[in-house]
N, C-alpha and C. Protein backbone atom coordinates (compact mmCIF):
# COMPACT_ATOMS: atom_id res chain seq x y z
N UNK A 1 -37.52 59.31 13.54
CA UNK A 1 -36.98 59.04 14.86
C UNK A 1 -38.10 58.79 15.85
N UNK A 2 -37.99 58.14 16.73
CA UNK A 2 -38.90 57.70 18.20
C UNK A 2 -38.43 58.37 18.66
N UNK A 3 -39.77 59.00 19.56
CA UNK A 3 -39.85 60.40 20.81
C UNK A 3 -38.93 59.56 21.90
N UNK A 4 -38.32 60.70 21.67
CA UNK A 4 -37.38 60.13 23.16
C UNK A 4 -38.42 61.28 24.82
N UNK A 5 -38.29 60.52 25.52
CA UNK A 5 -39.04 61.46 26.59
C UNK A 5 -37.80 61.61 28.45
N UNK A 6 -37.86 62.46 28.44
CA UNK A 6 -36.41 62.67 29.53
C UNK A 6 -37.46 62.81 30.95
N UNK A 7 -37.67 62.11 32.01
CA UNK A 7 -38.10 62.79 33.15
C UNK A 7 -37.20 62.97 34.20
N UNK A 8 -37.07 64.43 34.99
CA UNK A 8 -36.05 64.49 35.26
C UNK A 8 -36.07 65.32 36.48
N UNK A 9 -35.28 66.11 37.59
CA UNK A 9 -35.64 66.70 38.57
C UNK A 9 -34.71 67.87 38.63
N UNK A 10 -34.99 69.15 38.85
CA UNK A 10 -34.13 70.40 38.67
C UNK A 10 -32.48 70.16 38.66
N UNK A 11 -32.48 69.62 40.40
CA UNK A 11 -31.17 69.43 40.99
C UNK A 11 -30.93 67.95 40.53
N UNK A 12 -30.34 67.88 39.09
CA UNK A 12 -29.91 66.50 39.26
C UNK A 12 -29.02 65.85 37.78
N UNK A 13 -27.94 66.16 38.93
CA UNK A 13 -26.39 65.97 38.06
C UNK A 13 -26.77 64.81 36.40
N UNK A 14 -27.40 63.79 37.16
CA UNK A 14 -27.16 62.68 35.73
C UNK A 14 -28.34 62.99 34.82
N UNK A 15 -29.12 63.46 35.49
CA UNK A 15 -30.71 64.39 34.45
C UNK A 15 -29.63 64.93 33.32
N UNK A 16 -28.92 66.41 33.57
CA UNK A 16 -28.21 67.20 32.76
C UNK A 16 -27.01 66.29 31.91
N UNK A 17 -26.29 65.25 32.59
CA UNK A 17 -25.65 64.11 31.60
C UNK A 17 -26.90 63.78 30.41
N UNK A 18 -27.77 63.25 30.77
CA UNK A 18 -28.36 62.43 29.55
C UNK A 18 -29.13 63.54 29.06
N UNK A 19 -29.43 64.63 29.08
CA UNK A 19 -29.94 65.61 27.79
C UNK A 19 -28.81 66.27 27.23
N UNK A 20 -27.41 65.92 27.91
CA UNK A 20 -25.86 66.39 27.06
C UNK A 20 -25.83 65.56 26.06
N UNK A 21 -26.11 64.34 26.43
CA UNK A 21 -25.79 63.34 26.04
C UNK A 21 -26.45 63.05 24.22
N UNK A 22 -27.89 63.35 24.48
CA UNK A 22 -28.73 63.45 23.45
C UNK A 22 -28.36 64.56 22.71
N UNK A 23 -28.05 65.94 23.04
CA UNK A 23 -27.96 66.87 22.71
C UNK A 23 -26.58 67.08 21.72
N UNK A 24 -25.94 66.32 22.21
CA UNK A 24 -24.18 65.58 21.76
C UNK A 24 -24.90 65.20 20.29
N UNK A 25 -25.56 63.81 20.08
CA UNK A 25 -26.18 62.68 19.38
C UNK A 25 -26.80 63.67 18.29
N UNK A 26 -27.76 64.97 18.73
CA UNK A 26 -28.12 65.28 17.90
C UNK A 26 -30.04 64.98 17.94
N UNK A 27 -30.54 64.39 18.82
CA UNK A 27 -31.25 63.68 19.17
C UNK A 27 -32.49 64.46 20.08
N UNK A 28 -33.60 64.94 19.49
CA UNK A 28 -34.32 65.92 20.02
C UNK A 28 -35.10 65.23 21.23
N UNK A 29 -35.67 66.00 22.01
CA UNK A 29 -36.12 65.07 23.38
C UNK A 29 -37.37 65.81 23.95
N UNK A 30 -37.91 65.36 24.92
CA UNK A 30 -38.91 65.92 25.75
C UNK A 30 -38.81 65.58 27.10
N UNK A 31 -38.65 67.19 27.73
CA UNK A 31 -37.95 67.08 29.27
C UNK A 31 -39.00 67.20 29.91
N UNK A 32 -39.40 66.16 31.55
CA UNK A 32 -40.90 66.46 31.92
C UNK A 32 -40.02 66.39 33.22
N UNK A 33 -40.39 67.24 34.00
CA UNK A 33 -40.28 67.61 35.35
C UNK A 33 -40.88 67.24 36.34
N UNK A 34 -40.13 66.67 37.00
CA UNK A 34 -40.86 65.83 38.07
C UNK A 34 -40.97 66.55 39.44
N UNK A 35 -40.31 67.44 39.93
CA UNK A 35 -40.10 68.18 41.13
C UNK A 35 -41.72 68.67 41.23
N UNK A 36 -42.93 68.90 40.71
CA UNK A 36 -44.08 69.68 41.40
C UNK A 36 -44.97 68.24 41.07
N UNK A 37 -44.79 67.10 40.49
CA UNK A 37 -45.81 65.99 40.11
C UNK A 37 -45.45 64.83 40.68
N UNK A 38 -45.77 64.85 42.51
CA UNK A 38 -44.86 63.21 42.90
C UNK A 38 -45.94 62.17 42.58
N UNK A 39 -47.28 62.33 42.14
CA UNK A 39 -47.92 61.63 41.59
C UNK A 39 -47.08 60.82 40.32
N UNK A 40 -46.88 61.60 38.91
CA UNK A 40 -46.80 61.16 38.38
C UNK A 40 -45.03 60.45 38.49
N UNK A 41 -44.38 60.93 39.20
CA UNK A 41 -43.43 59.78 39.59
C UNK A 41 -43.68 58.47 40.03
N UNK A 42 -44.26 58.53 41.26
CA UNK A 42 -45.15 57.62 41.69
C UNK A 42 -45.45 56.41 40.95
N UNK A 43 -46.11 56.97 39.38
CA UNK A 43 -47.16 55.86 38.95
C UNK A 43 -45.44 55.44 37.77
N UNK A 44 -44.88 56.38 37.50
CA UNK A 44 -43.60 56.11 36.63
C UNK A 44 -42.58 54.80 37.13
N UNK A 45 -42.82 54.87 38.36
CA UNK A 45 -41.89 53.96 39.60
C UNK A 45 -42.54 52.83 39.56
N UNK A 46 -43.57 52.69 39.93
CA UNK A 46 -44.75 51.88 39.81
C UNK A 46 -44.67 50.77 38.59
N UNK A 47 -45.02 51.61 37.01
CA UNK A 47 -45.07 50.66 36.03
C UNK A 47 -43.72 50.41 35.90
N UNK A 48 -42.49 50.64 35.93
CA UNK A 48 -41.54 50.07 35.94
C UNK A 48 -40.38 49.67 36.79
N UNK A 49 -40.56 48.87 37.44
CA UNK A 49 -40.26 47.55 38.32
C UNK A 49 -39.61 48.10 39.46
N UNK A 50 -40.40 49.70 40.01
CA UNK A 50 -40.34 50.54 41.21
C UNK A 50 -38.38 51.02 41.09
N UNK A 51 -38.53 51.49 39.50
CA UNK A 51 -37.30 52.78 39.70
C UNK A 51 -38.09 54.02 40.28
N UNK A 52 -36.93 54.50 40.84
CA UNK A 52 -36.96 55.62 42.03
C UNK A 52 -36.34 56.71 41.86
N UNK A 53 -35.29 56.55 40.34
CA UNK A 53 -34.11 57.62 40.61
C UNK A 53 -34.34 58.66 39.66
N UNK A 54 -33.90 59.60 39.58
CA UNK A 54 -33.82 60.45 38.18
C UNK A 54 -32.95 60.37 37.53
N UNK A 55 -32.65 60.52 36.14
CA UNK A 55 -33.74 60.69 35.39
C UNK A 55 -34.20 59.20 34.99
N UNK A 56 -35.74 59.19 34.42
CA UNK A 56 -36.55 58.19 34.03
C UNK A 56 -36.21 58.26 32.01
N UNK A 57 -35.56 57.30 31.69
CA UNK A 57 -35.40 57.89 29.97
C UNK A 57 -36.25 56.82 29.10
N UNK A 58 -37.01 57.53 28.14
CA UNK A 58 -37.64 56.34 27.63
C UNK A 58 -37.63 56.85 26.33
N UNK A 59 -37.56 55.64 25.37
CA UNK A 59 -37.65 56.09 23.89
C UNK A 59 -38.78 55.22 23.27
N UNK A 60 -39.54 56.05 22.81
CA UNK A 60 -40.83 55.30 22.85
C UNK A 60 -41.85 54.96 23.50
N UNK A 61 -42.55 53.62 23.68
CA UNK A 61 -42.56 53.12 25.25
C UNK A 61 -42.01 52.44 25.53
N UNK A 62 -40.91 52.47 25.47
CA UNK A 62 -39.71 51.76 25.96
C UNK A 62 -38.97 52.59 27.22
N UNK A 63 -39.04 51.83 28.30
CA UNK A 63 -38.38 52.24 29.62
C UNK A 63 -36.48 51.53 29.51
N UNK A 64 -35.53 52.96 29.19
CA UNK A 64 -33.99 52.63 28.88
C UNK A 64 -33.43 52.32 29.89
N UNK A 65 -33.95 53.06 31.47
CA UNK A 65 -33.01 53.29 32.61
C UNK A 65 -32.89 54.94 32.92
N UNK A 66 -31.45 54.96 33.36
CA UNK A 66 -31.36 56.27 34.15
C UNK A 66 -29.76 56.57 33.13
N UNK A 67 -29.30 57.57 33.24
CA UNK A 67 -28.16 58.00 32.45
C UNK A 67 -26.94 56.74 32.22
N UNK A 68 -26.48 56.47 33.27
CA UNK A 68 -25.50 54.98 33.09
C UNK A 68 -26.27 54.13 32.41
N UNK A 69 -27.41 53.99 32.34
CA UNK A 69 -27.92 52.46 31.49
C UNK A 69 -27.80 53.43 29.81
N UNK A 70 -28.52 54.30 29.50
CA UNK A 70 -28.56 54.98 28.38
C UNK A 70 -26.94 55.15 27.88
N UNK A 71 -26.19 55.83 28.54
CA UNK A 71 -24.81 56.10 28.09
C UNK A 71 -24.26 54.45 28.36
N UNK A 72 -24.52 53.42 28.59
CA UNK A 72 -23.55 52.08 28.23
C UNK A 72 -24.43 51.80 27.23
N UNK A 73 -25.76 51.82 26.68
CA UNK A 73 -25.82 51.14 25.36
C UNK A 73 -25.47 52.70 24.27
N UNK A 74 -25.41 53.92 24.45
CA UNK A 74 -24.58 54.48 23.41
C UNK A 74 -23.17 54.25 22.99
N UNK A 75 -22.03 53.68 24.38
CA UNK A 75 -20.74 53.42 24.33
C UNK A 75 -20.98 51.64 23.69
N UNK A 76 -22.14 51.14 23.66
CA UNK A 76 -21.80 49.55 22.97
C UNK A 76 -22.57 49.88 21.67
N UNK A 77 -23.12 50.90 21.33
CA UNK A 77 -23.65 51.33 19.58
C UNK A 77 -24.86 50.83 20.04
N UNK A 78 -25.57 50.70 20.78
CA UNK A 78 -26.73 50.07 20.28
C UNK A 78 -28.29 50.95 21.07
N UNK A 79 -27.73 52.41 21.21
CA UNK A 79 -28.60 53.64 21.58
C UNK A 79 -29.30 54.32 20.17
N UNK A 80 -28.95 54.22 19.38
CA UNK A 80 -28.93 55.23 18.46
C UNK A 80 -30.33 54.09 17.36
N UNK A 81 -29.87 52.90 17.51
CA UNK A 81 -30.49 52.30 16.67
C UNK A 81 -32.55 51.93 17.36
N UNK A 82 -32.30 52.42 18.43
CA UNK A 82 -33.35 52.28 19.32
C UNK A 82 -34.01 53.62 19.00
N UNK A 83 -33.23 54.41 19.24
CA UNK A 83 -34.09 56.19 18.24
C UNK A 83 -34.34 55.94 17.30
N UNK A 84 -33.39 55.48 16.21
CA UNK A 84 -33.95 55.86 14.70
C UNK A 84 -34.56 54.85 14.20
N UNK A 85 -35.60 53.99 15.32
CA UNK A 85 -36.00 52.49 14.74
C UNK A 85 -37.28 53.27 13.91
């Protein structure tokens, strides 16, 4: 499986969707906290095309989106094949 990596912020409803979500799947992850590092948000926003929101989901180095982009390619099948590439 490809490291899935979750960045995400304490208070934040769709953060806890997409590690349900994985957690559902079966799908082990790595949660990085963004609330004490606005640096490394910053540079996260930055390399990819100045997202802003939480959570940041990436599988691989692959930048997925935020919970709605991740949960519409699991509801069209085509999440899972991006992990277990």
């Amino acid at each position: 499986m490809v490291d899935v990596k979750i960045y995400t912020t304490r208070v934040c409803p769709f953060c806890t969707s997409a590690k349900s979500l994985f957690k559902t799947l079966g799908v082990s992850y790595q949660e990085i906290g963004l609330d004490t590092d606005p640096e490394l948000r910053t540079r996260l926003s930055t390399e990819n095309n100045g997202w802003r929101t939480v959570p940041m989901i990436f599988v691989g180095e692959k930048f997925l989106g935020g919970f709605d982009d991740v949960n519409a390619l699991h509801r069209e099948g085509k999440l899972m094949p991006l992990v277990q590439a």
